[in-house]
C-alpha atoms as a PDB file:
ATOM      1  CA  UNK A   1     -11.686  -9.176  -3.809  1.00  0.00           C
ATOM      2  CA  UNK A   2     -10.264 -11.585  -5.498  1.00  0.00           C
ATOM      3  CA  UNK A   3      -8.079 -14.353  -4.609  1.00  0.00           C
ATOM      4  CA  UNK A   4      -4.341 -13.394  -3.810  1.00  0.00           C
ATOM      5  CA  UNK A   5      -1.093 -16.044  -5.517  1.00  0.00           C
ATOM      6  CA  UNK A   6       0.583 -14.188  -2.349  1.00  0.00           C
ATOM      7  CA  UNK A   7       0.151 -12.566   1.632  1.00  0.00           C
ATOM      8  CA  UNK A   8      -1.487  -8.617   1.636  1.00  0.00           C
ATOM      9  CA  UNK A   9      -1.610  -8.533   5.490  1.00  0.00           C
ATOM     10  CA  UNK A  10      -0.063  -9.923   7.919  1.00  0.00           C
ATOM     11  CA  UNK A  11      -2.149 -12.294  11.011  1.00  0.00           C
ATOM     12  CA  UNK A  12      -1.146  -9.808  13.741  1.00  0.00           C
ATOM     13  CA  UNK A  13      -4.109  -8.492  15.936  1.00  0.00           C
ATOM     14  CA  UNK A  14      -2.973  -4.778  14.011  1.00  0.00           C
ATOM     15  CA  UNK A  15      -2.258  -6.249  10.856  1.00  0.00           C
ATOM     16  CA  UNK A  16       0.134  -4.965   8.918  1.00  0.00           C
ATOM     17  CA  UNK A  17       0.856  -4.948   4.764  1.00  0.00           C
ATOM     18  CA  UNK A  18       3.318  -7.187   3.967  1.00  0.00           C
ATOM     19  CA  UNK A  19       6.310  -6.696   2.247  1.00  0.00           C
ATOM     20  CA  UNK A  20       9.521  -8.964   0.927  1.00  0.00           C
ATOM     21  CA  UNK A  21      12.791  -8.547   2.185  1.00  0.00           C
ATOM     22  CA  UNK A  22      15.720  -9.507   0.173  1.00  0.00           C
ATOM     23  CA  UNK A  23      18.156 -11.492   2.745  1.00  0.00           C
ATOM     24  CA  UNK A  24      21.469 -10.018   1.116  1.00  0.00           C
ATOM     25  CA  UNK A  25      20.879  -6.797  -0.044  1.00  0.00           C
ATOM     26  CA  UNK A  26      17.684  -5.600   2.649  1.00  0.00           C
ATOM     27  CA  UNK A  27      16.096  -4.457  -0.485  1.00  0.00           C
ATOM     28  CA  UNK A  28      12.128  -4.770   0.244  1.00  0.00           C
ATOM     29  CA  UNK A  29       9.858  -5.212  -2.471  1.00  0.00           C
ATOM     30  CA  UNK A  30       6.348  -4.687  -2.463  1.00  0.00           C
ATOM     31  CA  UNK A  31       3.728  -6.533  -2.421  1.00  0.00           C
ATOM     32  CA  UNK A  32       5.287  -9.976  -1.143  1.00  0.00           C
ATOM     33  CA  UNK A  33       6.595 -12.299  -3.335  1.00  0.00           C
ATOM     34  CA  UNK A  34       4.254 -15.430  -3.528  1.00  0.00           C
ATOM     35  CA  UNK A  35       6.036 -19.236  -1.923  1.00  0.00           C
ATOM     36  CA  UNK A  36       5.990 -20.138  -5.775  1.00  0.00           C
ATOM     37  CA  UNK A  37       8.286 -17.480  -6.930  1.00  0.00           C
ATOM     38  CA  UNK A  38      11.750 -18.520  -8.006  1.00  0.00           C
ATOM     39  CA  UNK A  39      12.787 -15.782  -5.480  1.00  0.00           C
ATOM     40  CA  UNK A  40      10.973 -16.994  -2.669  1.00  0.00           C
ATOM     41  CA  UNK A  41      13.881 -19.032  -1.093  1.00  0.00           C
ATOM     42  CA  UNK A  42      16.025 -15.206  -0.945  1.00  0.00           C
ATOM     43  CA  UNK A  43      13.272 -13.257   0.367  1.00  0.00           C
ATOM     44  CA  UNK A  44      11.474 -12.899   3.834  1.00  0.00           C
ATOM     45  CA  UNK A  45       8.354 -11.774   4.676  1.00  0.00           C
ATOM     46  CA  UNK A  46       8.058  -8.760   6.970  1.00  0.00           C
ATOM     47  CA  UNK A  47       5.738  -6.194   8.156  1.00  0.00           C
ATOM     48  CA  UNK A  48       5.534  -2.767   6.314  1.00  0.00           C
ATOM     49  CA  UNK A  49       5.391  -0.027   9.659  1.00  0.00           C
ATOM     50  CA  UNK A  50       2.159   1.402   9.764  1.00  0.00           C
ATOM     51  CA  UNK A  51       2.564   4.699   8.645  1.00  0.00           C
ATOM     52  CA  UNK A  52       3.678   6.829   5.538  1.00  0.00           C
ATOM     53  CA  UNK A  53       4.051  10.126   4.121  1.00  0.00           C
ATOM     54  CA  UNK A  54       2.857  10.861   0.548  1.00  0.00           C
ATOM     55  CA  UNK A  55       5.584  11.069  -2.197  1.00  0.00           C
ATOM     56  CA  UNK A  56       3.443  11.659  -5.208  1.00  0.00           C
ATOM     57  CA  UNK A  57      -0.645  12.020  -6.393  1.00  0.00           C
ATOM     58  CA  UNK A  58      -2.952  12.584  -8.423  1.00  0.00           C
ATOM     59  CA  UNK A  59      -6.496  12.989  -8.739  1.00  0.00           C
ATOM     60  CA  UNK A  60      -8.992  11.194 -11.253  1.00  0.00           C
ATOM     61  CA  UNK A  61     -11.675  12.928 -12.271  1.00  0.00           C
ATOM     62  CA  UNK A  62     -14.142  10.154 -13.636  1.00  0.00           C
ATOM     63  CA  UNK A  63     -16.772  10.950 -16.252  1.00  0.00           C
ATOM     64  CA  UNK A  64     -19.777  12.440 -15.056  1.00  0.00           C
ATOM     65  CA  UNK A  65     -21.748   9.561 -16.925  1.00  0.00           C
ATOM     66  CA  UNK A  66     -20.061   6.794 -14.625  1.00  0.00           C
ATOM     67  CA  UNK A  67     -21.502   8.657 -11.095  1.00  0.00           C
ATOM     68  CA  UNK A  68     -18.538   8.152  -9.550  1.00  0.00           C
ATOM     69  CA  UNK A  69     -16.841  10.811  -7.591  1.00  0.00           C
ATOM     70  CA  UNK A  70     -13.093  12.491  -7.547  1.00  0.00           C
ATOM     71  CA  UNK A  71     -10.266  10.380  -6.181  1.00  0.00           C
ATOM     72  CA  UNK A  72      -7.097  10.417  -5.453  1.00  0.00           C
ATOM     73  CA  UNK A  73      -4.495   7.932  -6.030  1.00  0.00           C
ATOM     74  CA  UNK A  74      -0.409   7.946  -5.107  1.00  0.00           C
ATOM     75  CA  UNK A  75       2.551   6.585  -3.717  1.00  0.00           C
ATOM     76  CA  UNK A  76       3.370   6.275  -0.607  1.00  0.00           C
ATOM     77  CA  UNK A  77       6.931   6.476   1.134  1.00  0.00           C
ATOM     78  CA  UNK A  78       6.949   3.443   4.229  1.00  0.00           C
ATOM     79  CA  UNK A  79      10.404   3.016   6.331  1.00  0.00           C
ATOM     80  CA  UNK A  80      12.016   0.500   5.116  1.00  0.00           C
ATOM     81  CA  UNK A  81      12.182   2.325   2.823  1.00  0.00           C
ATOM     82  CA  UNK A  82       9.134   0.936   0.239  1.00  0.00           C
ATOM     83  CA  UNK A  83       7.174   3.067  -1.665  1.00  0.00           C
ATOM     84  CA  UNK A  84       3.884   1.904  -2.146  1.00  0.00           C
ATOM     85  CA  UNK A  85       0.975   3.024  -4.576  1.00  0.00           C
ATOM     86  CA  UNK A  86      -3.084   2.828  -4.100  1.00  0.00           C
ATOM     87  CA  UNK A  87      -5.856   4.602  -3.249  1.00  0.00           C
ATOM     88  CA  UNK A  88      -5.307   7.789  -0.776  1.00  0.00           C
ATOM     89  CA  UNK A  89      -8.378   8.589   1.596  1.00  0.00           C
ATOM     90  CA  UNK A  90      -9.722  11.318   4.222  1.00  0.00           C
ATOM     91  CA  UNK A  91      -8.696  14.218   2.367  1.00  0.00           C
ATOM     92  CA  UNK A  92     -10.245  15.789  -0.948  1.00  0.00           C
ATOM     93  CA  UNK A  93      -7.144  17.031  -2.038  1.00  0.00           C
ATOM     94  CA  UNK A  94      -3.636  15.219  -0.635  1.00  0.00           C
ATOM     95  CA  UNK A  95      -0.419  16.959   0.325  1.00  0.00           C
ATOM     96  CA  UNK A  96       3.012  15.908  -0.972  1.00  0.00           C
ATOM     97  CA  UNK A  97       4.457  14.650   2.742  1.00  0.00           C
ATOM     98  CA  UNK A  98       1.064  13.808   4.413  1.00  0.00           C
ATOM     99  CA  UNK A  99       0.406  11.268   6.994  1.00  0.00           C
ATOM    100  CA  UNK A 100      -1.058   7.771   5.799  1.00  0.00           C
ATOM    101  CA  UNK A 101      -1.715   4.755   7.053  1.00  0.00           C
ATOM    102  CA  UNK A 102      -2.785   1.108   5.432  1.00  0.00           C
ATOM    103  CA  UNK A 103      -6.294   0.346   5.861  1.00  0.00           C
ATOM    104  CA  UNK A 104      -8.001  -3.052   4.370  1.00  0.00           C
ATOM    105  CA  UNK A 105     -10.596  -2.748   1.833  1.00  0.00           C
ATOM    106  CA  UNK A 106     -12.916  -5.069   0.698  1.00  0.00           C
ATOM    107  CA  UNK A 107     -12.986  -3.750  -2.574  1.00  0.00           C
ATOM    108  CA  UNK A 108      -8.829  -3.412  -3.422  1.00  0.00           C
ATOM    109  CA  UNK A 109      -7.010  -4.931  -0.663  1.00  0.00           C
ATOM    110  CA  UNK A 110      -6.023  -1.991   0.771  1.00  0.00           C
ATOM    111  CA  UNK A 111      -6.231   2.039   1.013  1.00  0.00           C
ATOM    112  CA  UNK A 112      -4.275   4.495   2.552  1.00  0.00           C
ATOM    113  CA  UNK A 113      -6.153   6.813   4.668  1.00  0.00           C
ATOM    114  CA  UNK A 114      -5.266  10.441   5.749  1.00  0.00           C
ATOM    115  CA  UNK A 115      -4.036  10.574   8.968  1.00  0.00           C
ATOM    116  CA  UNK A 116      -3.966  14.689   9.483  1.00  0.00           C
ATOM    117  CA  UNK A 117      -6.875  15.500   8.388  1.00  0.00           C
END
């Protein structure tokens, strides 16, 4: 994975995604806004909780020529509230309002994986 212009995790021993919180408003934006951002000064960085429920999905079907198989991919509804897309894992087919929580990934920074399976 490439190199990352601003924080994915956070250094906890559970790490955590990281999100931006807006210091007037509570707003949180996701993912956190880098140190050089003109917005950097009204944000802080805080901990996304660990666990979401599935708001919306779909699944890819890639061509049969590239190998790969059928994923999923969706947004995910954290408290906060953020809603956060990527990669959804542990279950061939998701349900609107299932359990997920942030994994890292070596290949795209993070996943969410099923937790009900």
């Amino acid at each position: 994975m490439p190199e990352l212009s601003y924080p994915l995790w956070s250094a906890a021993p559970d790490p955590a995604l990281l999100a931006s919180r807006d210091r007037a408003t509570g707003e949180l934006v996701f993912p956190a806004l880098p140190p050089s951002s003109p917005l950097a000064d009204r944000h802080e960085a805080v901990s996304v909780e660990a666990v979401g429920e599935v708001y919306s999905f779909t699944v890819i079907h890639p061509g049969a020529k590239s190998g790969q198989s059928p994923y999923a991919l969706g947004y995910v509804d954290f408290p906060g509230p953020v809603r956060i897309f990527g990669r959804l894992c542990g279950k061939q087919r998701p349900t609107i309002g299932g359990r997920y929580a942030a994994r890292e990934d070596d290949a795209f920074g993070y996943v969410f994986v099923a937790l009900d399976h």
